[in-house]
N, C-alpha and C. Protein backbone atom coordinates (compact mmCIF):
# COMPACT_ATOMS: atom_id res chain seq x y z
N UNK A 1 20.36 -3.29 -16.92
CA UNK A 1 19.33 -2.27 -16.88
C UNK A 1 18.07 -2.78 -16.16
N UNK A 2 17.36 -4.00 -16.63
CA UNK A 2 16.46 -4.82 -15.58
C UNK A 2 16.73 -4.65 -14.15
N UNK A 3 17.82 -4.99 -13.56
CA UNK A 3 17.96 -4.88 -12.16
C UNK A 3 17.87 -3.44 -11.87
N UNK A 4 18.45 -2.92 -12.56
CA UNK A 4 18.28 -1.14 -11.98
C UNK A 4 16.68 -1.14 -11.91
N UNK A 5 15.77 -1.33 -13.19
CA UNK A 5 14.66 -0.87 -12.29
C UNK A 5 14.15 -1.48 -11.69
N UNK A 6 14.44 -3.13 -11.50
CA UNK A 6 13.75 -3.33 -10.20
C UNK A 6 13.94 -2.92 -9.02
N UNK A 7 15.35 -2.36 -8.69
CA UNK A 7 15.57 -1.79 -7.39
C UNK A 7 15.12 -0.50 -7.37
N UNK A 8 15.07 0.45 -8.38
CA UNK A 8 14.02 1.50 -8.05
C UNK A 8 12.67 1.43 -8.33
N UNK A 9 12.04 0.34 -8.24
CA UNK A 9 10.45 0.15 -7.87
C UNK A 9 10.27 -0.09 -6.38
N UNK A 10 11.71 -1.00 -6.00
CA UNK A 10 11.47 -1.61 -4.77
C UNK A 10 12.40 -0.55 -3.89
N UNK A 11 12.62 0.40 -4.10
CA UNK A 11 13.17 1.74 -3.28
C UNK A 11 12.27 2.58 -3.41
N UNK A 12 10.97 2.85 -4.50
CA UNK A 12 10.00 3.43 -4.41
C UNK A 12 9.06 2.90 -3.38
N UNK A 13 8.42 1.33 -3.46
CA UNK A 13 7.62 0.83 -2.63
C UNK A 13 8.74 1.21 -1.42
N UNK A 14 9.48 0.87 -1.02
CA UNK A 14 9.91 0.78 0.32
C UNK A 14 9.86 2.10 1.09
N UNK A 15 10.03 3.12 0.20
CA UNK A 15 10.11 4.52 0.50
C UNK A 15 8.83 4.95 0.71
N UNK A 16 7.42 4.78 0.17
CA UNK A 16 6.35 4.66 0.13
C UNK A 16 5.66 4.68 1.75
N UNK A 17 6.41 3.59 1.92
CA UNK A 17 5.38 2.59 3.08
C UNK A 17 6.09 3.87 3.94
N UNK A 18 7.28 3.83 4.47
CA UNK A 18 7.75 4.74 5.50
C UNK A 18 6.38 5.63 5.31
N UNK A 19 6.59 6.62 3.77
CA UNK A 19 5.73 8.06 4.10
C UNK A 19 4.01 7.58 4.85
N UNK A 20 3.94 6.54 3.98
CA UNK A 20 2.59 6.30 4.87
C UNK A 20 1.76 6.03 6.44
N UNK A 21 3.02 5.11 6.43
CA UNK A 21 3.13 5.17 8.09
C UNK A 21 3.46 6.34 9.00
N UNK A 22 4.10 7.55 8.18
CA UNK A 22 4.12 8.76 9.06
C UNK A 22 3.02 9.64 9.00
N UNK A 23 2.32 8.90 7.50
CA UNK A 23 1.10 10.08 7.23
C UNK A 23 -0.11 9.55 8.45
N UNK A 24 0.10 8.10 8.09
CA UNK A 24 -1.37 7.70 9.37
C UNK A 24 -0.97 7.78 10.85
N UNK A 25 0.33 7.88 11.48
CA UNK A 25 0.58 8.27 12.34
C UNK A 25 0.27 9.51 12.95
N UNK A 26 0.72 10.34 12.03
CA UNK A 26 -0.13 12.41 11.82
C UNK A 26 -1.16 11.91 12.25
N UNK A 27 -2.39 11.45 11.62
CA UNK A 27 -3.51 11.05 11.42
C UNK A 27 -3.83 11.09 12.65
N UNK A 28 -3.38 10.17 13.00
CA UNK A 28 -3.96 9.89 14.64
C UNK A 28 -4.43 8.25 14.34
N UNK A 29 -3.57 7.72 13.15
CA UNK A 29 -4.12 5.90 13.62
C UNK A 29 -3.60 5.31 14.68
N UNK A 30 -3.70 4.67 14.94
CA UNK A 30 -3.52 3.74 15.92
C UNK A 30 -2.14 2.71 14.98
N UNK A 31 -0.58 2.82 15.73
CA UNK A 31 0.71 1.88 14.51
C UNK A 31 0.15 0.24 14.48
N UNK A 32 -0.79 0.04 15.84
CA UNK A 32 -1.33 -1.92 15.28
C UNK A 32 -1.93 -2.02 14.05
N UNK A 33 -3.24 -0.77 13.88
CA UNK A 33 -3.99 -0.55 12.80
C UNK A 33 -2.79 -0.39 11.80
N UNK A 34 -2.11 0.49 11.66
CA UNK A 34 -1.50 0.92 10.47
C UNK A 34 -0.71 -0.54 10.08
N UNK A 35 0.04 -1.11 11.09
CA UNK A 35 0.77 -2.55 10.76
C UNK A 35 -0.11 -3.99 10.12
N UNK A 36 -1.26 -3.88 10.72
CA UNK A 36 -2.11 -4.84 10.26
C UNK A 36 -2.56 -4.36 8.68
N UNK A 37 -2.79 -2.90 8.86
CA UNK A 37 -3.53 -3.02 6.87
C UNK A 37 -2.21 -3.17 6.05
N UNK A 38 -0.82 -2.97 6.41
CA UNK A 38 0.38 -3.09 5.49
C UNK A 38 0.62 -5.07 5.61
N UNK A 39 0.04 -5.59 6.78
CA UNK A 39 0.69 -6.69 5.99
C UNK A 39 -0.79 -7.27 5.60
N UNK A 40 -2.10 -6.96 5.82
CA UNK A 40 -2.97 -7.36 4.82
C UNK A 40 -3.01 -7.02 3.33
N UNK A 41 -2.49 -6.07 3.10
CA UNK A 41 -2.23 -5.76 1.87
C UNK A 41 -1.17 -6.44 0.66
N UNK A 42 -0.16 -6.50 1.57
CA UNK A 42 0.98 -7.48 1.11
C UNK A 42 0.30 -9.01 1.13
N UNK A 43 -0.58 -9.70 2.21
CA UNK A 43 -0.90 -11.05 1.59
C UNK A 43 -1.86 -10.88 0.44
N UNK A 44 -2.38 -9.91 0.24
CA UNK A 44 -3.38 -9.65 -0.82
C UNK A 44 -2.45 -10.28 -2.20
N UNK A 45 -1.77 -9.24 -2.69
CA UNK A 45 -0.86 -9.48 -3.30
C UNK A 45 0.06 -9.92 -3.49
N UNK A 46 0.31 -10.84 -1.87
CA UNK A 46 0.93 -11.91 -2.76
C UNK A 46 0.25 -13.39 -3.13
N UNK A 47 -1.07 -13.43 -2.70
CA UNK A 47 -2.17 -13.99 -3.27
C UNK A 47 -2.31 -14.04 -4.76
N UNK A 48 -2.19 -12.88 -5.30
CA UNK A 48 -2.68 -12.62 -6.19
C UNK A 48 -1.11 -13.12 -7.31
N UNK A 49 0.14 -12.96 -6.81
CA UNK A 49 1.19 -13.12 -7.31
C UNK A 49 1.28 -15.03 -7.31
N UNK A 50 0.82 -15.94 -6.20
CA UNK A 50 1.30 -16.90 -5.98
C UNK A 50 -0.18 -17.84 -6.59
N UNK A 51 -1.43 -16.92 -7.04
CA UNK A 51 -2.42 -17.89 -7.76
C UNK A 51 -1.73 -18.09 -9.03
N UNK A 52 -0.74 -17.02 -9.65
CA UNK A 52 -0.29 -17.11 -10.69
C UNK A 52 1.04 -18.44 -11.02
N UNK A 53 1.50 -18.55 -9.91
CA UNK A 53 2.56 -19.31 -10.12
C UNK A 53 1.69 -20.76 -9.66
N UNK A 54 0.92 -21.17 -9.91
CA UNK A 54 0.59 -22.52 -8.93
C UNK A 54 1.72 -23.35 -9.12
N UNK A 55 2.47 -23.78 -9.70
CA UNK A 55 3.96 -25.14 -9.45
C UNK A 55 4.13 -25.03 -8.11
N UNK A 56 4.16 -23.99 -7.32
CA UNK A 56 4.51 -24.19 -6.54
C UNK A 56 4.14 -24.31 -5.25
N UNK A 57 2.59 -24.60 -5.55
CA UNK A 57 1.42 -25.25 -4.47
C UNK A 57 0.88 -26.63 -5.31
N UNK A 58 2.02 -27.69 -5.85
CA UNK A 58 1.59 -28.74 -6.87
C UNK A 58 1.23 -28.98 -5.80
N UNK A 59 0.10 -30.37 -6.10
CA UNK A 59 -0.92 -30.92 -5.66
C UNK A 59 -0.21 -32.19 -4.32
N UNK A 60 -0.83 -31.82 -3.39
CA UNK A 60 -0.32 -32.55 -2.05
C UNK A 60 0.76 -31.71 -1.32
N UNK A 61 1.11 -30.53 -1.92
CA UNK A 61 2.11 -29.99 -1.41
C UNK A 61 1.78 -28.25 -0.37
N UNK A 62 0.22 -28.25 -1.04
CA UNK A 62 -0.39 -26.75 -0.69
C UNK A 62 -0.31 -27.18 1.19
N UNK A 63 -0.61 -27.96 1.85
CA UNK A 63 -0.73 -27.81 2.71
C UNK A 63 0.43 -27.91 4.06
N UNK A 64 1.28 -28.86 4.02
CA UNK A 64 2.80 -28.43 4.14
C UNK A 64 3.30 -27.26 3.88
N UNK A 65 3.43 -26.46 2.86
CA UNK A 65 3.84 -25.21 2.77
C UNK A 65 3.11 -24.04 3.19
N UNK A 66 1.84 -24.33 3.65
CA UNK A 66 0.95 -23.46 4.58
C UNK A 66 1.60 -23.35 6.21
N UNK A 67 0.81 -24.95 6.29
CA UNK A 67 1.64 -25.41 7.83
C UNK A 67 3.01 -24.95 8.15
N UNK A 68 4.06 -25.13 7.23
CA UNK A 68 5.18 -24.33 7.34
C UNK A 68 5.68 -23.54 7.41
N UNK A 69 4.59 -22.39 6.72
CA UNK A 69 4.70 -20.85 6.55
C UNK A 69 4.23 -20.23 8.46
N UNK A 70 3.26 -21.03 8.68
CA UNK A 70 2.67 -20.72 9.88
C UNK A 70 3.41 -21.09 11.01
N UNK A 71 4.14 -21.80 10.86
CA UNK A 71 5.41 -22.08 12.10
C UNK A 71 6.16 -21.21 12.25
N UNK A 72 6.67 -20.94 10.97
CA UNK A 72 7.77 -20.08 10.87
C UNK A 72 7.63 -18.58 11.34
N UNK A 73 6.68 -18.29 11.17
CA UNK A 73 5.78 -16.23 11.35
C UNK A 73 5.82 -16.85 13.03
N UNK A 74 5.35 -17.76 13.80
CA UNK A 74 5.11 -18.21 14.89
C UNK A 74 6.58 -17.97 15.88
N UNK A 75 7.17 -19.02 15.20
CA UNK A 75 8.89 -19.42 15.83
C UNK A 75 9.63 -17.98 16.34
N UNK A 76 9.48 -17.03 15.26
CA UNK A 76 9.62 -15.56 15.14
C UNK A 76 9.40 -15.04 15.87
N UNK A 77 8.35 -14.72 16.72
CA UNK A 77 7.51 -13.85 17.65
C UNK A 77 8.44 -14.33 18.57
């Protein structure tokens, strides 16, 4: 039962974002604008998700897993 609703939270969020992106599109935003506030929003929270877990920024390790994160979004492009 747990997994069921996590997949319909995460079929709600996912379903979400589409309508929004068609609503600010209507709009007349600009899709860079609309792409930039969806993934500022998402580091928001997952800021807010990963202050909670610190183990896994133990100490000497926060900056390697930065550096790493930033290669990787990089390598991508």
């Amino acid at each position: 039962m747990r997994n069921l609703v996590r997949f319909g939270v995460m079929s709600l969020i996912w379903g979400l974002i589409w309508a929004a992106i068609k609503f600010g599109l209507d709009a007349g935003a600009p899709p860079f604008l609309l792409a930039g506030l969806r993934y500022l929003l998402t580091a928001a929270f997952l800021l807010i998700v990963v202050r909670d877990l610190r183990s896994a920024f133990a100490e000497g390790r926060s900056g390697r897993i930065i550096v790493s994160a930033l290669l990787s979004i990089r390598s991508s492009d």
